[in-house]
PDB file of N, CA and C in Angstrom:
ATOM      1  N   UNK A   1     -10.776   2.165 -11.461  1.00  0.00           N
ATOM      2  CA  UNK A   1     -10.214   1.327 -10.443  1.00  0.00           C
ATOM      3  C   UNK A   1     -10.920   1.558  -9.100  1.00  0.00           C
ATOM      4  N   UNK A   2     -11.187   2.861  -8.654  1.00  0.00           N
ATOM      5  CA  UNK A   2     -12.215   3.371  -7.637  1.00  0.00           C
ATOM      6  C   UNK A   2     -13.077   2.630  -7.154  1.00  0.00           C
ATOM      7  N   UNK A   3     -14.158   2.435  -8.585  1.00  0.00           N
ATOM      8  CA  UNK A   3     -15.489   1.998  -8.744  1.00  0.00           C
ATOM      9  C   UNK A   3     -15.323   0.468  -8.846  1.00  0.00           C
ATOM     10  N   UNK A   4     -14.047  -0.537  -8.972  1.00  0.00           N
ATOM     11  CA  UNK A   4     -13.574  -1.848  -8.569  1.00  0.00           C
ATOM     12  C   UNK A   4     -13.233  -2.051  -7.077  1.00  0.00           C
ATOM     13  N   UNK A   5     -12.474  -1.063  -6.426  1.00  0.00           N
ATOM     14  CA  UNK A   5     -11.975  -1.260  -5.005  1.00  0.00           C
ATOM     15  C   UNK A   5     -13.593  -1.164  -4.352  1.00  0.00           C
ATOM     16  N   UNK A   6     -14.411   0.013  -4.759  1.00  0.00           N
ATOM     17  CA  UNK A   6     -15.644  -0.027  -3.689  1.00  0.00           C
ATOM     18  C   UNK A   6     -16.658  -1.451  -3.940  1.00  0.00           C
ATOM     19  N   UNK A   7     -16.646  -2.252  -5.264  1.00  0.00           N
ATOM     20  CA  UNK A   7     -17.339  -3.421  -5.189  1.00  0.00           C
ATOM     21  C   UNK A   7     -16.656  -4.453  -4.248  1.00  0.00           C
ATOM     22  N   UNK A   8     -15.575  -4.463  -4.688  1.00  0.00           N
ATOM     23  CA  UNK A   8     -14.941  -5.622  -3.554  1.00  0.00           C
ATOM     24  C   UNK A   8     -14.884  -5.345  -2.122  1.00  0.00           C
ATOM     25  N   UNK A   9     -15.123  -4.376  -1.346  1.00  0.00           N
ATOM     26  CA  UNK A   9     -15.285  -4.117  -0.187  1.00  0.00           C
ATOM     27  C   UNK A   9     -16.745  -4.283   0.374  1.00  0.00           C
ATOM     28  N   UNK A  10     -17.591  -4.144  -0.504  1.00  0.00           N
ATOM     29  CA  UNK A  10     -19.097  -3.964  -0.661  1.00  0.00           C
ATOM     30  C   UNK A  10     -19.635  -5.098  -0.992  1.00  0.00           C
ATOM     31  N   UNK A  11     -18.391  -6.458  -1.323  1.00  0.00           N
ATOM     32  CA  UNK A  11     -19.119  -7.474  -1.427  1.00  0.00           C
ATOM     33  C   UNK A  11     -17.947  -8.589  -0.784  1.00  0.00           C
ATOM     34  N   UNK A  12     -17.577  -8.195   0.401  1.00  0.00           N
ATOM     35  CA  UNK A  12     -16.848  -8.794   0.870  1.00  0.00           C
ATOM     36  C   UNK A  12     -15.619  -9.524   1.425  1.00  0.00           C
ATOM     37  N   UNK A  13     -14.749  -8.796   0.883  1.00  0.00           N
ATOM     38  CA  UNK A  13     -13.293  -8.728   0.754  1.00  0.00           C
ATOM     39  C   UNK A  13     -12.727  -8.304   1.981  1.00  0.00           C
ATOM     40  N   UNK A  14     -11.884  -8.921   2.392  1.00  0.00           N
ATOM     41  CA  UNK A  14     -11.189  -8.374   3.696  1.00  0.00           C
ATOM     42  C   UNK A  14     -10.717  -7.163   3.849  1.00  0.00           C
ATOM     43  N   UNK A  15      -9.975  -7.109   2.586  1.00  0.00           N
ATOM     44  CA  UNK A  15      -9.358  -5.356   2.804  1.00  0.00           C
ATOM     45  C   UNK A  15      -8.802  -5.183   1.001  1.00  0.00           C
ATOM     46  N   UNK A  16      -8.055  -4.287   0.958  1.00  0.00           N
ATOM     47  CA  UNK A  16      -7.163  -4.235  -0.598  1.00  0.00           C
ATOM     48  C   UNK A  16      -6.286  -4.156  -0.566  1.00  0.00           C
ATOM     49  N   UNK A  17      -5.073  -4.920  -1.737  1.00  0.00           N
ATOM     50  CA  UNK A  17      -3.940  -4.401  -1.652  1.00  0.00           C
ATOM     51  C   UNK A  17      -3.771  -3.447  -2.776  1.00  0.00           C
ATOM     52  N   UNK A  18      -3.075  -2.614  -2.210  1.00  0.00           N
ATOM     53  CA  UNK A  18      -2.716  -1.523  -3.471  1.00  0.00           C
ATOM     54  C   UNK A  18      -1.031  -0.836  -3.254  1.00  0.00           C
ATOM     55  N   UNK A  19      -1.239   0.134  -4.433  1.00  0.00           N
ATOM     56  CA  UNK A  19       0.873   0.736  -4.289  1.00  0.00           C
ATOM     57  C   UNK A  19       0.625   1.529  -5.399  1.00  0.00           C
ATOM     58  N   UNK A  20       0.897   2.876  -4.644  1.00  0.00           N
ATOM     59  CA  UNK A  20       0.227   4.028  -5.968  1.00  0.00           C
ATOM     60  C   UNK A  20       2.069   4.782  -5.449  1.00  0.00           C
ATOM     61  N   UNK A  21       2.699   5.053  -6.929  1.00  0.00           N
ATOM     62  CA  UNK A  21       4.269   5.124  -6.917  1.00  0.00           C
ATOM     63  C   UNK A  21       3.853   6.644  -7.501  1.00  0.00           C
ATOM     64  N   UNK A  22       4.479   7.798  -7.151  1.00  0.00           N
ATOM     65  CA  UNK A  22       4.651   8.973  -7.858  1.00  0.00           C
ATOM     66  C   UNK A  22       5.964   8.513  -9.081  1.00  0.00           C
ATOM     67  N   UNK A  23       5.872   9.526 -10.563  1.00  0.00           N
ATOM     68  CA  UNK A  23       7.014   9.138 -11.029  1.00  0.00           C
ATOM     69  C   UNK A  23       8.346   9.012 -10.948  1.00  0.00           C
ATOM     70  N   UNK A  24       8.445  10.154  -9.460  1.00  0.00           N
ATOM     71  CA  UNK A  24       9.901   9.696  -9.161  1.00  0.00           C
ATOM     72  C   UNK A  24      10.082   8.479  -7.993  1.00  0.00           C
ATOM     73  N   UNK A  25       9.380   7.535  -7.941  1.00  0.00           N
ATOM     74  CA  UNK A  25       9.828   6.576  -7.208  1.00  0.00           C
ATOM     75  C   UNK A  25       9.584   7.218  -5.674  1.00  0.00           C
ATOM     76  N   UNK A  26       8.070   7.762  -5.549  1.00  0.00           N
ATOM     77  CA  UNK A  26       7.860   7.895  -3.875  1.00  0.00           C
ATOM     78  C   UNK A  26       6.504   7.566  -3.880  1.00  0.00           C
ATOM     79  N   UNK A  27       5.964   7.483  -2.797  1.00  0.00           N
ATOM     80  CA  UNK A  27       4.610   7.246  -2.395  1.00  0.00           C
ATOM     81  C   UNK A  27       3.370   8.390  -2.877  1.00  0.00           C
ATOM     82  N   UNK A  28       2.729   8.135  -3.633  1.00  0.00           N
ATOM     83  CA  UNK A  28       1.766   8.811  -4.244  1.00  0.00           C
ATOM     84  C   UNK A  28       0.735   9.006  -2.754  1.00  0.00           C
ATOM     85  N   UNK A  29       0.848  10.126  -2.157  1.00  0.00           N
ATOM     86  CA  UNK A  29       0.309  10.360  -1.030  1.00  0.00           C
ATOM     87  C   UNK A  29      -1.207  10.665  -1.196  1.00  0.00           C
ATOM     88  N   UNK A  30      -1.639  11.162  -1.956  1.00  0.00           N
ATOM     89  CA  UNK A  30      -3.092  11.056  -2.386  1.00  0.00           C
ATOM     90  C   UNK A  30      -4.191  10.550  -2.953  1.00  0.00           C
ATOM     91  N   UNK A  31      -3.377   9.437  -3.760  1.00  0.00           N
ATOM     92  CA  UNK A  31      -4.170   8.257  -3.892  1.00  0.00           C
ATOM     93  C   UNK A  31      -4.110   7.260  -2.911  1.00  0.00           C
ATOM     94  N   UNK A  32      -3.138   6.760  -2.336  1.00  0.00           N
ATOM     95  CA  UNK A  32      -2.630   6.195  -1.355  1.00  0.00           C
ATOM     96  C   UNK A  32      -3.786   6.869  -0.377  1.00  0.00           C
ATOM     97  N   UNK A  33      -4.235   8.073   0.260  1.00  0.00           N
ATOM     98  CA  UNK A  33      -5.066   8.692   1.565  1.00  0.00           C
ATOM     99  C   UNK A  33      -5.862   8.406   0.472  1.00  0.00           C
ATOM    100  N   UNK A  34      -6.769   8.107  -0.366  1.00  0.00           N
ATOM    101  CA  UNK A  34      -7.999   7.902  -0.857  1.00  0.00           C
ATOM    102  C   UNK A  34      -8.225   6.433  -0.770  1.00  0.00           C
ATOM    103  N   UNK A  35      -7.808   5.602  -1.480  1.00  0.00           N
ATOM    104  CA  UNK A  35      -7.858   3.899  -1.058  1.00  0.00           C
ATOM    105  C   UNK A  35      -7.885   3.654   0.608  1.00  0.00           C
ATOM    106  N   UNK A  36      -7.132   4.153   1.707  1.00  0.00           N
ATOM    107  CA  UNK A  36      -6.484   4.002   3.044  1.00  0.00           C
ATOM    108  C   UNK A  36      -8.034   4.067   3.315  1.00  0.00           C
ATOM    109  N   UNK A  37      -8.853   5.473   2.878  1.00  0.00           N
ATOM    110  CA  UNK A  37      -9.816   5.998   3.282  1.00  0.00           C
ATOM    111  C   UNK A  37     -11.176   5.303   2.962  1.00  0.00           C
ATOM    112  N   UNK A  38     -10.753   4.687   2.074  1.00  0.00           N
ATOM    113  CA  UNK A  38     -12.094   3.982   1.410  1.00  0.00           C
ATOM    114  C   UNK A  38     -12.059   2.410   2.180  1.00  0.00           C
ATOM    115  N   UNK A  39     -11.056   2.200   2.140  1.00  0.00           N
ATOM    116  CA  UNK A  39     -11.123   0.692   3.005  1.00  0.00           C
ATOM    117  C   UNK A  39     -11.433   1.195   4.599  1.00  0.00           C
ATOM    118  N   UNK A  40     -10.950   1.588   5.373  1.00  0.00           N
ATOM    119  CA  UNK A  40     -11.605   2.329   6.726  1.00  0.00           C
ATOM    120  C   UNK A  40     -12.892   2.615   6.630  1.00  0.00           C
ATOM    121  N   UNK A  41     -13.772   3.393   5.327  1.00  0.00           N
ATOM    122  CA  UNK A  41     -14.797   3.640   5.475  1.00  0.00           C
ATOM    123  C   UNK A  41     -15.723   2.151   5.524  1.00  0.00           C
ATOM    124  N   UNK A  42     -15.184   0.948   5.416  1.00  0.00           N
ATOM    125  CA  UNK A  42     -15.875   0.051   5.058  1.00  0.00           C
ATOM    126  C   UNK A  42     -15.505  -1.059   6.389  1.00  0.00           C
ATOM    127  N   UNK A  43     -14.236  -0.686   7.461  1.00  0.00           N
ATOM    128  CA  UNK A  43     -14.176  -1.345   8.120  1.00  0.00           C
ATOM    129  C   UNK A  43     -12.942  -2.804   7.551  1.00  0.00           C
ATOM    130  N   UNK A  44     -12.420  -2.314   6.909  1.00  0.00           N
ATOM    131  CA  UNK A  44     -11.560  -3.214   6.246  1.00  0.00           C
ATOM    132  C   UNK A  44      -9.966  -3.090   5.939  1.00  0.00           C
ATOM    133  N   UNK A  45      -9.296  -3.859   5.854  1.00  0.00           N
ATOM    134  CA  UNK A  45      -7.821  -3.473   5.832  1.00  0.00           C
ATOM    135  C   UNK A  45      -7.279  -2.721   4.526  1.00  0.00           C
ATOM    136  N   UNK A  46      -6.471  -1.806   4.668  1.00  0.00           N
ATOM    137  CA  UNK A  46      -5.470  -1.037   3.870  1.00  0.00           C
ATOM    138  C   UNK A  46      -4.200  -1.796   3.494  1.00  0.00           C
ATOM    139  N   UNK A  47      -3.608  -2.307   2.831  1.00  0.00           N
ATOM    140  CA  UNK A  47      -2.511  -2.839   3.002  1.00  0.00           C
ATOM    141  C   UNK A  47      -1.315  -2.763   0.845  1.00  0.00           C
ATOM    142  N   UNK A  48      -0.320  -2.421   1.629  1.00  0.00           N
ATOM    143  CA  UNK A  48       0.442  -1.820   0.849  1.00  0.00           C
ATOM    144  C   UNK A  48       1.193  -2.790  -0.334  1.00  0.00           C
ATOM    145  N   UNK A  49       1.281  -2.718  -1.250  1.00  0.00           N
ATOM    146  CA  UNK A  49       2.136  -3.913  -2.036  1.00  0.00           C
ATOM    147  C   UNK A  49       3.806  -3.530  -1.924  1.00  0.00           C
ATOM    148  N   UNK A  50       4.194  -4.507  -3.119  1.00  0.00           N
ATOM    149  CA  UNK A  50       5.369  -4.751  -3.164  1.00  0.00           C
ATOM    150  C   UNK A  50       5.790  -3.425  -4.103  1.00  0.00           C
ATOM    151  N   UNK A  51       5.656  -2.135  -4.788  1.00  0.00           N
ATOM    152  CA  UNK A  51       5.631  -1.156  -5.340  1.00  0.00           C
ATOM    153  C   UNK A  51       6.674  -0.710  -4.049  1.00  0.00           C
ATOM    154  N   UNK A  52       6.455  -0.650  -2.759  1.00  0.00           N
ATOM    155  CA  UNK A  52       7.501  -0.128  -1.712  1.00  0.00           C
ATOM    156  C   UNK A  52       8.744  -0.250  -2.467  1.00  0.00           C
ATOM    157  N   UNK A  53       9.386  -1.889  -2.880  1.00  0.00           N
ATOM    158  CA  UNK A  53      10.526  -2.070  -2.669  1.00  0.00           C
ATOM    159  C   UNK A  53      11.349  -1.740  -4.095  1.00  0.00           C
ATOM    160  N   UNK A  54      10.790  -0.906  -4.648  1.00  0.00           N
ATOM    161  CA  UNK A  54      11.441   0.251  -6.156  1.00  0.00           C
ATOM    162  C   UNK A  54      11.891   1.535  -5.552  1.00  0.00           C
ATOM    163  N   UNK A  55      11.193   1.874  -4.309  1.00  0.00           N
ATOM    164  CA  UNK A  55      11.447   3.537  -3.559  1.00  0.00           C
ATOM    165  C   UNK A  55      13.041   3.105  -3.628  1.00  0.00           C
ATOM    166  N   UNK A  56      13.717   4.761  -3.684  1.00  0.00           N
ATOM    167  CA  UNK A  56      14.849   4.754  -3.093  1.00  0.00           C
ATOM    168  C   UNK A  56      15.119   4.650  -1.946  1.00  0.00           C
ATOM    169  N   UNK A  57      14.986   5.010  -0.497  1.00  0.00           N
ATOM    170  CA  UNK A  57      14.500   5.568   0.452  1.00  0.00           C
ATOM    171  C   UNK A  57      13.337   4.396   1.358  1.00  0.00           C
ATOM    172  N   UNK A  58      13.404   3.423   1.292  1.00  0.00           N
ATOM    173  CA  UNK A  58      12.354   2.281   1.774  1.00  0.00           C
ATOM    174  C   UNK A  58      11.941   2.586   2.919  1.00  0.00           C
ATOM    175  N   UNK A  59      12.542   3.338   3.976  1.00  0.00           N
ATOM    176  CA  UNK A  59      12.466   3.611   5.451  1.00  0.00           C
ATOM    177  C   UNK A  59      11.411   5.004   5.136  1.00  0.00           C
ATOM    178  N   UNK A  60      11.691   6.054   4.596  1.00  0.00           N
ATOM    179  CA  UNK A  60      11.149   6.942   4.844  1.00  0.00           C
ATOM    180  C   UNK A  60      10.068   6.919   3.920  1.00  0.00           C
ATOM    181  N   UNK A  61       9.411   5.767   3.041  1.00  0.00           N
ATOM    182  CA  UNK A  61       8.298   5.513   2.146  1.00  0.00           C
ATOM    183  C   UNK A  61       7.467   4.844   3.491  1.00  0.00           C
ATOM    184  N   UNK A  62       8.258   3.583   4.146  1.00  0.00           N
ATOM    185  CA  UNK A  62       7.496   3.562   5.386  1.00  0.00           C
ATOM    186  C   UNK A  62       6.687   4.159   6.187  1.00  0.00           C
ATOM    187  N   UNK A  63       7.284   4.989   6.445  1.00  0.00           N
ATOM    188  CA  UNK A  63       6.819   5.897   7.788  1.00  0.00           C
ATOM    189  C   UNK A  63       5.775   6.837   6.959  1.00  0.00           C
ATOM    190  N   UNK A  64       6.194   7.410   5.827  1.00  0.00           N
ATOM    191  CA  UNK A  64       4.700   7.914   5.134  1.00  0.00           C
ATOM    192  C   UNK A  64       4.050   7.141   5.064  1.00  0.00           C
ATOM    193  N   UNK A  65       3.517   5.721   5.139  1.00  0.00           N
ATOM    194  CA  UNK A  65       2.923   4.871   4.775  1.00  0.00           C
ATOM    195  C   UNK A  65       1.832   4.471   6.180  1.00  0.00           C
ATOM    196  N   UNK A  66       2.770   4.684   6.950  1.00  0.00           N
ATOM    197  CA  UNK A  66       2.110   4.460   8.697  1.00  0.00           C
ATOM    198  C   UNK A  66       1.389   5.282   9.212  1.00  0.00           C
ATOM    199  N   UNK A  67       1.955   7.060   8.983  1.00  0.00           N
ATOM    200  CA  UNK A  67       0.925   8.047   8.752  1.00  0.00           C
ATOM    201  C   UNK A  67       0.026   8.756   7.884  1.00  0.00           C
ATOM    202  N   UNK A  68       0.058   7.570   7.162  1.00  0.00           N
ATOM    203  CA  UNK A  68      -1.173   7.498   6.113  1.00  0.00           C
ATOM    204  C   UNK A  68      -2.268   6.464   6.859  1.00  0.00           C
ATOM    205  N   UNK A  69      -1.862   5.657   7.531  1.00  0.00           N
ATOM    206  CA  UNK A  69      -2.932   4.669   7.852  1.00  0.00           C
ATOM    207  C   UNK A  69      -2.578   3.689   7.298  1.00  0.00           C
ATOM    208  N   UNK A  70      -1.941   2.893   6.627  1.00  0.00           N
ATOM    209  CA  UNK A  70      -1.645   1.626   6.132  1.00  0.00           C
ATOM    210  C   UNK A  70      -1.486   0.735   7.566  1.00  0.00           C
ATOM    211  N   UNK A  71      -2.371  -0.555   6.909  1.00  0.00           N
ATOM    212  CA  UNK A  71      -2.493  -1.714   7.818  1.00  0.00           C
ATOM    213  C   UNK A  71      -0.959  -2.410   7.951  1.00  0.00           C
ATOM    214  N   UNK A  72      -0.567  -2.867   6.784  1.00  0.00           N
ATOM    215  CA  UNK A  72       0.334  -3.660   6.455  1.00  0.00           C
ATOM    216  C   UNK A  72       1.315  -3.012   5.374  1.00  0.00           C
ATOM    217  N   UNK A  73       2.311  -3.012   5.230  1.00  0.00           N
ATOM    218  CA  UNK A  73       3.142  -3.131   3.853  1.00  0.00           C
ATOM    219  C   UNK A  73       3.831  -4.859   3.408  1.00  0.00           C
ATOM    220  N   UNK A  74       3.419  -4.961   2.492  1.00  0.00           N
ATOM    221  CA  UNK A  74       4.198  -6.249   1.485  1.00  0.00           C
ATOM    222  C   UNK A  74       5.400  -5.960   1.347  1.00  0.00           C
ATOM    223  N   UNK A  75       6.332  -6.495   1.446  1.00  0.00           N
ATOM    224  CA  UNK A  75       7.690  -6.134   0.916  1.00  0.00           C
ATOM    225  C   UNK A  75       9.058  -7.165   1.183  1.00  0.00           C
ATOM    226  N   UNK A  76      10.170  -6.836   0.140  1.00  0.00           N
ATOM    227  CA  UNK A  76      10.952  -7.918   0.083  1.00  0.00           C
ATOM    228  C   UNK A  76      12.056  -7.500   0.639  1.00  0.00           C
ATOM    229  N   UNK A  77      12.284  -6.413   1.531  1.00  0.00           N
ATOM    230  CA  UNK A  77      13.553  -5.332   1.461  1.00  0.00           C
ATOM    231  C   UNK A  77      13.997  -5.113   0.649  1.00  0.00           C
ATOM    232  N   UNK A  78      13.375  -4.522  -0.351  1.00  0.00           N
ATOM    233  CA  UNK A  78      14.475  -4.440  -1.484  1.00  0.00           C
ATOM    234  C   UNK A  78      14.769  -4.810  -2.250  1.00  0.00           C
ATOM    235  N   UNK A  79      14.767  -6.281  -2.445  1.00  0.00           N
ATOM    236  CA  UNK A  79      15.514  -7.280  -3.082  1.00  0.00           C
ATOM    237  C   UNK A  79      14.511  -8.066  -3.732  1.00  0.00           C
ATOM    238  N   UNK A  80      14.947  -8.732  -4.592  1.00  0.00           N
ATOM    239  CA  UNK A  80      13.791  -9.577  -5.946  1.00  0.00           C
ATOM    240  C   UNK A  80      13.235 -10.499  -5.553  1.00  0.00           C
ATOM    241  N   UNK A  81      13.920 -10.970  -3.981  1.00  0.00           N
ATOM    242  CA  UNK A  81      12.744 -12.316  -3.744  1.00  0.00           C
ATOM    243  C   UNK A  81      12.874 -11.906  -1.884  1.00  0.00           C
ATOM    244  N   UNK A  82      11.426 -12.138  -1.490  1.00  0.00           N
ATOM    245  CA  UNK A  82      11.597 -12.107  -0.009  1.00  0.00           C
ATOM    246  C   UNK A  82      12.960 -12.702   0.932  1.00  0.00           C
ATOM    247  N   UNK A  83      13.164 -13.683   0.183  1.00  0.00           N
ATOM    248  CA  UNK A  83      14.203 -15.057   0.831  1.00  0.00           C
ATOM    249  C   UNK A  83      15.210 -13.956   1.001  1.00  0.00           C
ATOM    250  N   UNK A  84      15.574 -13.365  -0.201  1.00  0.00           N
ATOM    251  CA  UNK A  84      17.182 -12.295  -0.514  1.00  0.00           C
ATOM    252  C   UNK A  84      16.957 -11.105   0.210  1.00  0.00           C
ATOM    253  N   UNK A  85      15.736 -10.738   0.654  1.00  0.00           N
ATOM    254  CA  UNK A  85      15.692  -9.490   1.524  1.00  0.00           C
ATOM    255  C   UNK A  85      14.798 -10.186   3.182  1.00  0.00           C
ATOM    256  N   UNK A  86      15.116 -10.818   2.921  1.00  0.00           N
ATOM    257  CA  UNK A  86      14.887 -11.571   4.665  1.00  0.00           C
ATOM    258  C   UNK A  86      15.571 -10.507   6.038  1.00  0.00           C
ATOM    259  N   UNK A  87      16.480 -10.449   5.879  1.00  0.00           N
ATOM    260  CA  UNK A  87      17.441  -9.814   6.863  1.00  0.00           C
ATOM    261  C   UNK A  87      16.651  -7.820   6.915  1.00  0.00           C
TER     262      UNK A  87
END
């Protein structure tokens, strides 16, 4: 997957989305700082998927997520469709 994220950056892609989940439902902090790192090295956005909104804990997956360097997070609050986690 590595050796896929560095072609698409290397051939033009704005940034990646990605969402690396540890098995208990938290932010895989080291793959997560390796992708963050590889898109920065290229000048390109980091940005988080919808994998956030399975955490227990959505607030404090956040904020690891911000001091990781993430551009963006995707997310629905929570809920199965953006519309239902609007609020």
């Amino acid at each position: 997957m590595l050796t896929d994220a560095k072609l698409l950056l290397e051939n033009g892609t704005d940034g990646l989305v990605f969402g690396f989940l540890n098995a208990d439902g938290t932010v895989d902090e080291q793959r997560t700082t390796e992708f963050v790192k590889l898109c920065k090295s290229h000048g390109k956005q980091a940005v988080f998927h919808r994998a956030i909104d399975v955490c227990e804990d959505i607030i404090c997956e956040v904020k690891k997520l911000e001091k990781l360097g993430i551009d963006r997070v995707l997310t629905s609050g929570g809920r199965p469709s953006s519309i239902e986690g609007a609020d």
